[in-house]
PDB file of N, CA and C in Angstrom:
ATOM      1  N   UNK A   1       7.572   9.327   1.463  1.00  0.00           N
ATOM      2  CA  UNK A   1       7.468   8.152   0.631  1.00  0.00           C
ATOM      3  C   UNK A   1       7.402   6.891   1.485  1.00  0.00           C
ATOM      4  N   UNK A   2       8.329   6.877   2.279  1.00  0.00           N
ATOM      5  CA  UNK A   2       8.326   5.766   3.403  1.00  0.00           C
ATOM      6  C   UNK A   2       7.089   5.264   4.272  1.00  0.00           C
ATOM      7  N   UNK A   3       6.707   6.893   4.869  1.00  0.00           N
ATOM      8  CA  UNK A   3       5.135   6.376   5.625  1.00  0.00           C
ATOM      9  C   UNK A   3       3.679   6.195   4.859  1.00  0.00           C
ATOM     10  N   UNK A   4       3.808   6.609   3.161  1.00  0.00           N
ATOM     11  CA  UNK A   4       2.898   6.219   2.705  1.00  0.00           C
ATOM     12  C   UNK A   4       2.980   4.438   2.138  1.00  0.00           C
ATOM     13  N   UNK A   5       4.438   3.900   2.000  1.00  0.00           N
ATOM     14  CA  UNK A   5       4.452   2.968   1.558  1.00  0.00           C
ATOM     15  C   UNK A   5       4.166   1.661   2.879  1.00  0.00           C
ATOM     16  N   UNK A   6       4.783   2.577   3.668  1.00  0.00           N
ATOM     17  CA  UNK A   6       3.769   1.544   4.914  1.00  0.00           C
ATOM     18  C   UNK A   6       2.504   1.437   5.417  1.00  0.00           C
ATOM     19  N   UNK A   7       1.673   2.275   5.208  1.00  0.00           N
ATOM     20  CA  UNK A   7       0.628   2.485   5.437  1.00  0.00           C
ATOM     21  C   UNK A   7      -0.265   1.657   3.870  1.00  0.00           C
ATOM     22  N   UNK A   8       0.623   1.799   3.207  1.00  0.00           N
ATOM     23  CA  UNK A   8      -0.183   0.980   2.212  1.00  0.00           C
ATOM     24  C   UNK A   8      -0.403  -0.651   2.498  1.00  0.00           C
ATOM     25  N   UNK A   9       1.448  -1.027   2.676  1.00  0.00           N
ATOM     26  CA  UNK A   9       1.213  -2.515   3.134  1.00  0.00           C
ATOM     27  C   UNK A   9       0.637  -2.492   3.973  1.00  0.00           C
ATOM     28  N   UNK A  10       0.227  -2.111   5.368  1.00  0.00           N
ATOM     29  CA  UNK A  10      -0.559  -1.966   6.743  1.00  0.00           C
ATOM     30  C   UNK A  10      -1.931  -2.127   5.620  1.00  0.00           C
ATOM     31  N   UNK A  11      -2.870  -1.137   5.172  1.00  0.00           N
ATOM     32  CA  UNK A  11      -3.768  -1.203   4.231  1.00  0.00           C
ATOM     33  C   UNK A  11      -4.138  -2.758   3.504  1.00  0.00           C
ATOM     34  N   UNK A  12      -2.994  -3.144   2.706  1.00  0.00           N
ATOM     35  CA  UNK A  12      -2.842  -4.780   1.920  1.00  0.00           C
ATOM     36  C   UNK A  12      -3.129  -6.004   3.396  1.00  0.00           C
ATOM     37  N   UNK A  13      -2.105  -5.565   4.329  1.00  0.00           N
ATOM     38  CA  UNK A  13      -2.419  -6.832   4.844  1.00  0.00           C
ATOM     39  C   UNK A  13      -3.668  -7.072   5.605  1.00  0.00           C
ATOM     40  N   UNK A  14      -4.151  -5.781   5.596  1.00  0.00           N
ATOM     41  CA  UNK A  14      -5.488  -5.787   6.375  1.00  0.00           C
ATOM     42  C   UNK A  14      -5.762  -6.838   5.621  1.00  0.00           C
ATOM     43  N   UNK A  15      -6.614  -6.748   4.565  1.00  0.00           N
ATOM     44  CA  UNK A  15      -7.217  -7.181   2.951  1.00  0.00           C
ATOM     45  C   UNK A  15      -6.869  -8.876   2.850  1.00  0.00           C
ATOM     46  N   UNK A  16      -5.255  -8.758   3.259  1.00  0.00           N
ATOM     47  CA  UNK A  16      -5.538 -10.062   3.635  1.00  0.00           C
ATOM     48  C   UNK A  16      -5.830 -11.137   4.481  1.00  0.00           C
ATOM     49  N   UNK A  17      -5.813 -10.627   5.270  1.00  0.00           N
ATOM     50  CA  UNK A  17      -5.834 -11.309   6.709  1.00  0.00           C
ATOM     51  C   UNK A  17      -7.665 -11.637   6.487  1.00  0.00           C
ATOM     52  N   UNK A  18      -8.362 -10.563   5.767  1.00  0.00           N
ATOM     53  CA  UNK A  18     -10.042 -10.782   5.789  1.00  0.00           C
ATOM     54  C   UNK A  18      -9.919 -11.598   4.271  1.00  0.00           C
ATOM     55  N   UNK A  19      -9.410 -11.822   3.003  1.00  0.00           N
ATOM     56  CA  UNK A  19      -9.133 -12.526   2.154  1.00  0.00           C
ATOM     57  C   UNK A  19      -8.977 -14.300   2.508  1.00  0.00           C
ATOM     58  N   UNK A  20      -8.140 -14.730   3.633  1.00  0.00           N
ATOM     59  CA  UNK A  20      -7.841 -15.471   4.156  1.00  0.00           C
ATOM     60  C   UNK A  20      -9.337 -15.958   4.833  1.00  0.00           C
ATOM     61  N   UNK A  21     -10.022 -15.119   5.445  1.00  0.00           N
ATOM     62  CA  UNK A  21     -11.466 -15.966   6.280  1.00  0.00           C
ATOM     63  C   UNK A  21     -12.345 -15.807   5.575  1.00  0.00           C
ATOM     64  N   UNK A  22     -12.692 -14.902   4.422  1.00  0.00           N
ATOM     65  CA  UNK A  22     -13.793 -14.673   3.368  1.00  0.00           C
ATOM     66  C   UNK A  22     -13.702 -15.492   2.365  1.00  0.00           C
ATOM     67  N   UNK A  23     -14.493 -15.925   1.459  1.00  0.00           N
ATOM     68  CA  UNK A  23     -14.688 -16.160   0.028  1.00  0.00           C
ATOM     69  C   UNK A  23     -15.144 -15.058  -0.704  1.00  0.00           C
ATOM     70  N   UNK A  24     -14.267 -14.522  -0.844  1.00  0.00           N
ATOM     71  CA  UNK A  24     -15.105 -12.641  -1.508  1.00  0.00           C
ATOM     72  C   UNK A  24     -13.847 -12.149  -2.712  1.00  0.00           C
ATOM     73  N   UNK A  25     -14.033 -11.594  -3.093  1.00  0.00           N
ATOM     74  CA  UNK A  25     -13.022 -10.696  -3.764  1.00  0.00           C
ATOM     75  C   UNK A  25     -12.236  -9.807  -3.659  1.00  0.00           C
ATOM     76  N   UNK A  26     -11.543  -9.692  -2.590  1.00  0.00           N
ATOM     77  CA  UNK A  26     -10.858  -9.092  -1.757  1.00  0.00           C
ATOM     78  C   UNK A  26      -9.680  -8.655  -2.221  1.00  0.00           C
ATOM     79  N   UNK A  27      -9.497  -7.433  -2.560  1.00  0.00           N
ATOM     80  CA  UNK A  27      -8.011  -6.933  -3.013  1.00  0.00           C
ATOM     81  C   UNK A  27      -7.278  -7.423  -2.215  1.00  0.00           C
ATOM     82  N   UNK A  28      -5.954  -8.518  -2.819  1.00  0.00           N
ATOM     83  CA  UNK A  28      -5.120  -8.743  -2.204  1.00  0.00           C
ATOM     84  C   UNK A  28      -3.851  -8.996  -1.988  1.00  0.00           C
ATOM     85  N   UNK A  29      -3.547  -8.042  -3.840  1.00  0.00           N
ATOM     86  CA  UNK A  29      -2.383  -8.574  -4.365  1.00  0.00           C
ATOM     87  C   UNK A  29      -2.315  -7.025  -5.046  1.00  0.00           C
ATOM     88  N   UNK A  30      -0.786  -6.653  -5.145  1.00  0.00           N
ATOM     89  CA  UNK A  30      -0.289  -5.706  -6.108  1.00  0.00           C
ATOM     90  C   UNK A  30      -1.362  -5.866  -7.801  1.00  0.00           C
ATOM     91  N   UNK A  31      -1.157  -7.051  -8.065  1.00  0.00           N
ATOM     92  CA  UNK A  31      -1.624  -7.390  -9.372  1.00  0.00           C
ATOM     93  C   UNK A  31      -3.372  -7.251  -9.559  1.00  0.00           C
ATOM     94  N   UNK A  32      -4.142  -7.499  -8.527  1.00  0.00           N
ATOM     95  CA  UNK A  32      -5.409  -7.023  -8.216  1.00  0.00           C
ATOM     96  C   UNK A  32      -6.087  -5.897  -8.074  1.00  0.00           C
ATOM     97  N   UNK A  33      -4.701  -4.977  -7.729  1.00  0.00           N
ATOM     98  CA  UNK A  33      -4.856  -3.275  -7.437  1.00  0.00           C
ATOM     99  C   UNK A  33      -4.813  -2.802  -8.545  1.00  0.00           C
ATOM    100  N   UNK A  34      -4.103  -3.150  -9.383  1.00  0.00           N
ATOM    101  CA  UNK A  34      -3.868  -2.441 -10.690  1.00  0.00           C
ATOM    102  C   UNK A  34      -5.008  -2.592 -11.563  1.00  0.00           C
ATOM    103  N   UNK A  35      -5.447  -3.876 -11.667  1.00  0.00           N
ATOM    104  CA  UNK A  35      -6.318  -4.535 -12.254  1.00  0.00           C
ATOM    105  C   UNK A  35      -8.102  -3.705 -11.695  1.00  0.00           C
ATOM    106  N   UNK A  36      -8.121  -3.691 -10.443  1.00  0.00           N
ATOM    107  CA  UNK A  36      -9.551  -3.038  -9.874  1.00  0.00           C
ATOM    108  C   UNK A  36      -9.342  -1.713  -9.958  1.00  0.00           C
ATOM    109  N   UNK A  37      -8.653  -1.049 -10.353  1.00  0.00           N
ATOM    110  CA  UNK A  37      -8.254   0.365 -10.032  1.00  0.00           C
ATOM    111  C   UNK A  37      -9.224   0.916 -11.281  1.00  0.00           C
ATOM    112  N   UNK A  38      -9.734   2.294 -10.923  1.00  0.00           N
ATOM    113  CA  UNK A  38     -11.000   2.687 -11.332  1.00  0.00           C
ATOM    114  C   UNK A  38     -10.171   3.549 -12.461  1.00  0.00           C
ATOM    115  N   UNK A  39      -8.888   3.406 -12.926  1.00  0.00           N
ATOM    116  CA  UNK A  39      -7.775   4.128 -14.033  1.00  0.00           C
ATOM    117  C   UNK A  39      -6.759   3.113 -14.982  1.00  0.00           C
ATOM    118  N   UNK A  40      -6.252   3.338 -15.518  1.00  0.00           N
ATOM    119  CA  UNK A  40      -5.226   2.832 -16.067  1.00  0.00           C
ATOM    120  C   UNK A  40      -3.722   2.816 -15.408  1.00  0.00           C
ATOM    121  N   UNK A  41      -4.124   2.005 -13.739  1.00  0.00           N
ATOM    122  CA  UNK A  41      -2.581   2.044 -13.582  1.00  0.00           C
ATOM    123  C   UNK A  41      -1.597   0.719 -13.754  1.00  0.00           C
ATOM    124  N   UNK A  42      -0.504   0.709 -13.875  1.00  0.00           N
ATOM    125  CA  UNK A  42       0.305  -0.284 -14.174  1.00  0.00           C
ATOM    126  C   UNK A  42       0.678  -0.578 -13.040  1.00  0.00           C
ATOM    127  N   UNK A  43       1.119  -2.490 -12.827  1.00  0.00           N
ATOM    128  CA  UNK A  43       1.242  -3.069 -11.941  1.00  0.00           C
ATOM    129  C   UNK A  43       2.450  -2.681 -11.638  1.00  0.00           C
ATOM    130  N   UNK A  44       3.853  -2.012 -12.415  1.00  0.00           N
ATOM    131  CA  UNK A  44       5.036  -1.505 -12.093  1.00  0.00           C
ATOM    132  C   UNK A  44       4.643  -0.361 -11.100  1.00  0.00           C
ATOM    133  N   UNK A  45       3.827   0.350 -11.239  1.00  0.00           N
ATOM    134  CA  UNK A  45       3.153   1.777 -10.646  1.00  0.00           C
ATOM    135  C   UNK A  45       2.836   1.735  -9.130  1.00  0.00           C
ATOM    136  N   UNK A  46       1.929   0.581  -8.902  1.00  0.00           N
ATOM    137  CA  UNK A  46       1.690  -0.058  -7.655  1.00  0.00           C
ATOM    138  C   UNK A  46       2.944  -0.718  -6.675  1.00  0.00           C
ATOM    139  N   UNK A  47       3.540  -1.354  -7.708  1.00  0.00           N
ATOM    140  CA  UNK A  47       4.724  -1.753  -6.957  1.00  0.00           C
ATOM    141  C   UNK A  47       5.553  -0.770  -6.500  1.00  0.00           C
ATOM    142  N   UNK A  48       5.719   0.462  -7.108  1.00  0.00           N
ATOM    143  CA  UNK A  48       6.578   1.405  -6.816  1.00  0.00           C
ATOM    144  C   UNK A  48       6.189   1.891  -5.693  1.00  0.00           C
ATOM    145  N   UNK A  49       5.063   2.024  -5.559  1.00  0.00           N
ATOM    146  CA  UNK A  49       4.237   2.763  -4.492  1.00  0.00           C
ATOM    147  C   UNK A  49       4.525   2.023  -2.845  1.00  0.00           C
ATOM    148  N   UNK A  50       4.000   0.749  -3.292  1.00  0.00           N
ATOM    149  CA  UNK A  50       4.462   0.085  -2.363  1.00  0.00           C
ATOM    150  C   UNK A  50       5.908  -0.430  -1.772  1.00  0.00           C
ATOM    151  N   UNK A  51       6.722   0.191  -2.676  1.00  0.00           N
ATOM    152  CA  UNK A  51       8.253  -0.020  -2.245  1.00  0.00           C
ATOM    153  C   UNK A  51       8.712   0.903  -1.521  1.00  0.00           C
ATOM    154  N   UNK A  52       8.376   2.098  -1.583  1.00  0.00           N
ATOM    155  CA  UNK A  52       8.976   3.285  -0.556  1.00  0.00           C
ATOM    156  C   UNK A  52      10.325   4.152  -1.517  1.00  0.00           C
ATOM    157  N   UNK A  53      10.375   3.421  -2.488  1.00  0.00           N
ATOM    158  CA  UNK A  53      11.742   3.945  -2.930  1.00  0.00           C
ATOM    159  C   UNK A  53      11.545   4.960  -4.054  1.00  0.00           C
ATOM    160  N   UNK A  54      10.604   5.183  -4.326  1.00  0.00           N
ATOM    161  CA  UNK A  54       9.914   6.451  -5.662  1.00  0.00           C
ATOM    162  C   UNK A  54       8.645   6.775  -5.393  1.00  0.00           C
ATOM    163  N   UNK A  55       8.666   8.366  -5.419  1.00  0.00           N
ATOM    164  CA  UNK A  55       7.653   9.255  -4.977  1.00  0.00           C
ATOM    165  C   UNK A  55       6.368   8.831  -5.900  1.00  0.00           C
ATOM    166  N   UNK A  56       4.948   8.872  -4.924  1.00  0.00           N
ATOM    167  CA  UNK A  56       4.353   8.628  -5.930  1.00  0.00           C
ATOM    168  C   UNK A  56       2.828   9.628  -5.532  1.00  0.00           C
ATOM    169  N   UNK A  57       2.209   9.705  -7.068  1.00  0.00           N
ATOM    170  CA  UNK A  57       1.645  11.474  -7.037  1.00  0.00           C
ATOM    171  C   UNK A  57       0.542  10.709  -5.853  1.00  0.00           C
ATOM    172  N   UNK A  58      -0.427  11.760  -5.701  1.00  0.00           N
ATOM    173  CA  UNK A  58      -1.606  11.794  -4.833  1.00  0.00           C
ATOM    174  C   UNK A  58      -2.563  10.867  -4.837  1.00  0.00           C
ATOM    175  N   UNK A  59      -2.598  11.364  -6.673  1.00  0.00           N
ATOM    176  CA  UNK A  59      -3.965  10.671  -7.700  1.00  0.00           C
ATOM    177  C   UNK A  59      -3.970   9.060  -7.561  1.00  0.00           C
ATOM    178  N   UNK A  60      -2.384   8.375  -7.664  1.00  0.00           N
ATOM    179  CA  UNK A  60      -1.839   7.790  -7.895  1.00  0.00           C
ATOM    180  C   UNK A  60      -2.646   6.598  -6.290  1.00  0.00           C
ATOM    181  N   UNK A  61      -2.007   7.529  -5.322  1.00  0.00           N
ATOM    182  CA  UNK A  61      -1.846   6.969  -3.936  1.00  0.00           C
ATOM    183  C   UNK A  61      -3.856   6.873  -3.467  1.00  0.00           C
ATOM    184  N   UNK A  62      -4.345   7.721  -3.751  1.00  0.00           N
ATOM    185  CA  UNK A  62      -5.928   7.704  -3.899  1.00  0.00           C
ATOM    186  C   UNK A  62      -6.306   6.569  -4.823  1.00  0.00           C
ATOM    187  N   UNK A  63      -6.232   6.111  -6.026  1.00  0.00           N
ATOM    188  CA  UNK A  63      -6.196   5.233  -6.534  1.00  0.00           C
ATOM    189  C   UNK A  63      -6.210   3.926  -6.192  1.00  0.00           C
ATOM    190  N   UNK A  64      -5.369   3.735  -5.830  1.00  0.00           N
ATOM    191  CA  UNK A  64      -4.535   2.705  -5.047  1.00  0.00           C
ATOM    192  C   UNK A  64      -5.424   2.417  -3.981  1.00  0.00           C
ATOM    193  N   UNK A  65      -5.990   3.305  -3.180  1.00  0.00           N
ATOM    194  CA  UNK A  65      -6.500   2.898  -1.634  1.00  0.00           C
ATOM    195  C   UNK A  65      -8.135   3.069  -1.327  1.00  0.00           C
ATOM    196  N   UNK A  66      -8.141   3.541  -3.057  1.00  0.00           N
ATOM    197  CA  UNK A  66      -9.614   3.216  -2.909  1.00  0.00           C
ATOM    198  C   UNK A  66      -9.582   2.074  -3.766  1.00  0.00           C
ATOM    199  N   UNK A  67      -9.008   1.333  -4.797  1.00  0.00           N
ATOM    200  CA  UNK A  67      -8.685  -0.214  -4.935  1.00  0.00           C
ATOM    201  C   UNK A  67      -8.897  -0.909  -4.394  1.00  0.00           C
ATOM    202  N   UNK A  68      -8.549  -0.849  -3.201  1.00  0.00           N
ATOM    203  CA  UNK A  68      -8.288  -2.153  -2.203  1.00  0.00           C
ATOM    204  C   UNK A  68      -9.648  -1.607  -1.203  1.00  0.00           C
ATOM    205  N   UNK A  69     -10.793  -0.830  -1.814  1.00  0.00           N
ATOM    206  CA  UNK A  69     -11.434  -1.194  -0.945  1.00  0.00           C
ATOM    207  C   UNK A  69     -11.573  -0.141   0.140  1.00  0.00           C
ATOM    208  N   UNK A  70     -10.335   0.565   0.735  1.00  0.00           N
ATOM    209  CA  UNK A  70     -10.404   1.749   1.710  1.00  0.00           C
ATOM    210  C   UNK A  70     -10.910   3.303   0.850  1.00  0.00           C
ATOM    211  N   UNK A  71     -10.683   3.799   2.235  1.00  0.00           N
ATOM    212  CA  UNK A  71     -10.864   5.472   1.407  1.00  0.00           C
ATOM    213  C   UNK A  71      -9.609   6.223   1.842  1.00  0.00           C
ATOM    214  N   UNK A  72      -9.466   7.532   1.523  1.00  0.00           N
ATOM    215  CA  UNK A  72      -8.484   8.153   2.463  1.00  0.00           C
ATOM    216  C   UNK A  72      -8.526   8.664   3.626  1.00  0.00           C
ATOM    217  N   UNK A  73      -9.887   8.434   3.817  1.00  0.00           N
ATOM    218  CA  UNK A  73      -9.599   9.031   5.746  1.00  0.00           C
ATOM    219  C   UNK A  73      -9.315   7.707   6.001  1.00  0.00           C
ATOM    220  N   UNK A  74      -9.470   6.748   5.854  1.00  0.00           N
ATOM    221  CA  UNK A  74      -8.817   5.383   6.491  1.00  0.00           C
ATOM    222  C   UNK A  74      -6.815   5.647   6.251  1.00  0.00           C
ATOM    223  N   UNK A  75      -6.482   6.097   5.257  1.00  0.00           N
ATOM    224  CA  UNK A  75      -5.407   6.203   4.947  1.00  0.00           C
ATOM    225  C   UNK A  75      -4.932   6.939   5.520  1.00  0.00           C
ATOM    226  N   UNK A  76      -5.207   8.614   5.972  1.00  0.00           N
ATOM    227  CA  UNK A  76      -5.030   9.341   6.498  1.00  0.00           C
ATOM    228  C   UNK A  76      -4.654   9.097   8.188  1.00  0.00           C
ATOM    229  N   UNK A  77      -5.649   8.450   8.682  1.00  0.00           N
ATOM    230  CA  UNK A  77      -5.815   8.030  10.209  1.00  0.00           C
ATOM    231  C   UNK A  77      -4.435   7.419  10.630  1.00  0.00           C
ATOM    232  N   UNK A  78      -4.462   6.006   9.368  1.00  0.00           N
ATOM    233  CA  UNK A  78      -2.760   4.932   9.530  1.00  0.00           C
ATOM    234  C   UNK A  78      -1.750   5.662   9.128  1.00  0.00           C
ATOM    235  N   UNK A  79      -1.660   6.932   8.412  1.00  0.00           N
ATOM    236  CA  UNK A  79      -0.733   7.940   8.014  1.00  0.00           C
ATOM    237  C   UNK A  79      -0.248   8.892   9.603  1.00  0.00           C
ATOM    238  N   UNK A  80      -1.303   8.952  10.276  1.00  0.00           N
ATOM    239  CA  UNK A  80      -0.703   9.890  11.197  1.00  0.00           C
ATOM    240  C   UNK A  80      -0.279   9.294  12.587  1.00  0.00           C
ATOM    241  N   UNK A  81      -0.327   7.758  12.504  1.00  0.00           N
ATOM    242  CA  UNK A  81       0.355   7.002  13.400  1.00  0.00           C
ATOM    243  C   UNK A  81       1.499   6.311  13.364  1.00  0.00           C
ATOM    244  N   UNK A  82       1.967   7.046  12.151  1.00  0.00           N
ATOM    245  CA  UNK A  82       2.966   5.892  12.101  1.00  0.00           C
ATOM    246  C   UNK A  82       4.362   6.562  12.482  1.00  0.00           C
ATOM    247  N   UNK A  83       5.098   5.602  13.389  1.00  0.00           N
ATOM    248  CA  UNK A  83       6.537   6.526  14.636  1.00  0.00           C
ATOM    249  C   UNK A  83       7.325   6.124  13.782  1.00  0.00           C
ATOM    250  N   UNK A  84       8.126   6.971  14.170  1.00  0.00           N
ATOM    251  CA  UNK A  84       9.842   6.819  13.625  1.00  0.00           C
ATOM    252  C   UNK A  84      10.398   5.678  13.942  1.00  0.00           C
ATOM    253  N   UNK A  85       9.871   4.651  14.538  1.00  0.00           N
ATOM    254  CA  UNK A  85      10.723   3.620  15.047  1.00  0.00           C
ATOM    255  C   UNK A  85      10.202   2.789  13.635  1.00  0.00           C
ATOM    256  N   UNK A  86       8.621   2.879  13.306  1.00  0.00           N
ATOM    257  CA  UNK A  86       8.571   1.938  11.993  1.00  0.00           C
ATOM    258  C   UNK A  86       9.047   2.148  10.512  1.00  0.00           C
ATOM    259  N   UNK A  87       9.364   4.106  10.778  1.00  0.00           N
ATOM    260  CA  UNK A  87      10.348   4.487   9.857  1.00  0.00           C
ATOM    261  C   UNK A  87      11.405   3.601   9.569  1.00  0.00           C
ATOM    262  N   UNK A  88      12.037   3.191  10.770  1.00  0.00           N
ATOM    263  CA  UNK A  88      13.569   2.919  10.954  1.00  0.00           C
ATOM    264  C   UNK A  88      13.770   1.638  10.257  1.00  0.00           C
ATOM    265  N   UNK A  89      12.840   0.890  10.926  1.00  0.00           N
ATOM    266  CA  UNK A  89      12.503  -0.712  10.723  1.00  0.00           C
ATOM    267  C   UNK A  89      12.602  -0.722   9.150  1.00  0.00           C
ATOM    268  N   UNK A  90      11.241  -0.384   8.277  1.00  0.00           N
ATOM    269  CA  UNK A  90      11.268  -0.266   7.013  1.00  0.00           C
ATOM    270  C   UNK A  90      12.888   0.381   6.838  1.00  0.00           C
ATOM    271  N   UNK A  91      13.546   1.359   7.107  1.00  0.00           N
ATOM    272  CA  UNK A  91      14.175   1.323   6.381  1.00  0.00           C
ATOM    273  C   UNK A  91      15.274   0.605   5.978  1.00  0.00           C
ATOM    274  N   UNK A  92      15.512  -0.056   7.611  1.00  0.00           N
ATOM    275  CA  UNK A  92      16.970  -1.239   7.460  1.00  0.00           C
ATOM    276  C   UNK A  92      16.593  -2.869   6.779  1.00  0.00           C
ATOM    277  N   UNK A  93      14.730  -2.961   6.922  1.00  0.00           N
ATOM    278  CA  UNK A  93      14.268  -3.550   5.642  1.00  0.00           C
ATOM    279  C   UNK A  93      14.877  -3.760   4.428  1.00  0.00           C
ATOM    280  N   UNK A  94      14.189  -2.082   3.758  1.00  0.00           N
ATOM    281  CA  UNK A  94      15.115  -2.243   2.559  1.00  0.00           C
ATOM    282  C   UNK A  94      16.353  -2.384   2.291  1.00  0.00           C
ATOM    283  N   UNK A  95      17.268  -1.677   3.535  1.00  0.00           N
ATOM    284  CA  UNK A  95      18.671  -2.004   2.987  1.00  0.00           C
ATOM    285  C   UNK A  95      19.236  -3.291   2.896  1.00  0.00           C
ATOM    286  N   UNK A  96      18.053  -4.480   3.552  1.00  0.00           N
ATOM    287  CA  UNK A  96      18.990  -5.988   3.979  1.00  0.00           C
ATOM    288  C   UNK A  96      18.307  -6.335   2.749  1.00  0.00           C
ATOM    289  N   UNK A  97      17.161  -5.990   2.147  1.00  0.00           N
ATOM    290  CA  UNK A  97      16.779  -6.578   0.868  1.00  0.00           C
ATOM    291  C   UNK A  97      17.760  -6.197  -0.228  1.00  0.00           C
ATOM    292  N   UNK A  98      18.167  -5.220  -0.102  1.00  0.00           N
ATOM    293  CA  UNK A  98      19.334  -4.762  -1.571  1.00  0.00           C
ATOM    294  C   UNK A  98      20.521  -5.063  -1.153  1.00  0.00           C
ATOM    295  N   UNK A  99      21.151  -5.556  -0.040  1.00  0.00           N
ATOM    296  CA  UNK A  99      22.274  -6.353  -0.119  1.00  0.00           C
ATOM    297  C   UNK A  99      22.451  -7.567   0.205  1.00  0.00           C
TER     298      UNK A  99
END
């Protein structure tokens, strides 16, 4: 759950960083993903995804990353780089955000 939810933000901030120098339509917001998504997903759905803290299905995570524009071998590639040290990071993340 953790390395897909980073790989997603990794994914978002790409989006924005080219959002920022483009005039284009550039997925670049939770609320944009939901909205371009080629299904009926809810912006709670996306957020979840992107929080790390609830599993989220395949369909779901495919969805999502072809939204914004990528595919899954792009997803796949940032999926199999990501070390335990950015595990760690994200995770003491979340814990300073919930207390």
């Amino acid at each position: 759950m953790i390395k897909t939810a980073i790989v997603l933000r990794l994914l978002l901030s790409r989006n924005k960083g080219y959002s920022q120098n483009e005039k284009s339509d550039i997925i670049d917001s939770y609320e944009k993903i939901a909205i371009n998504s080629n299904a009926d997903i809810r912006k709670a759905t996306v957020t979840n995804a992107f929080s790390g803290r609830k599993r989220s299905s395949m369909i779901t995570i495919a969805l999502i990353v072809e939204s914004m524009g990528f595919t899954m071998l792009d997803f796949g590639d940032l999926y199999s780089k990501i070390t335990n040290k950015q595990i760690l990071e994200f995770q003491q993340n979340i814990l300073t955000q919930n207390s």
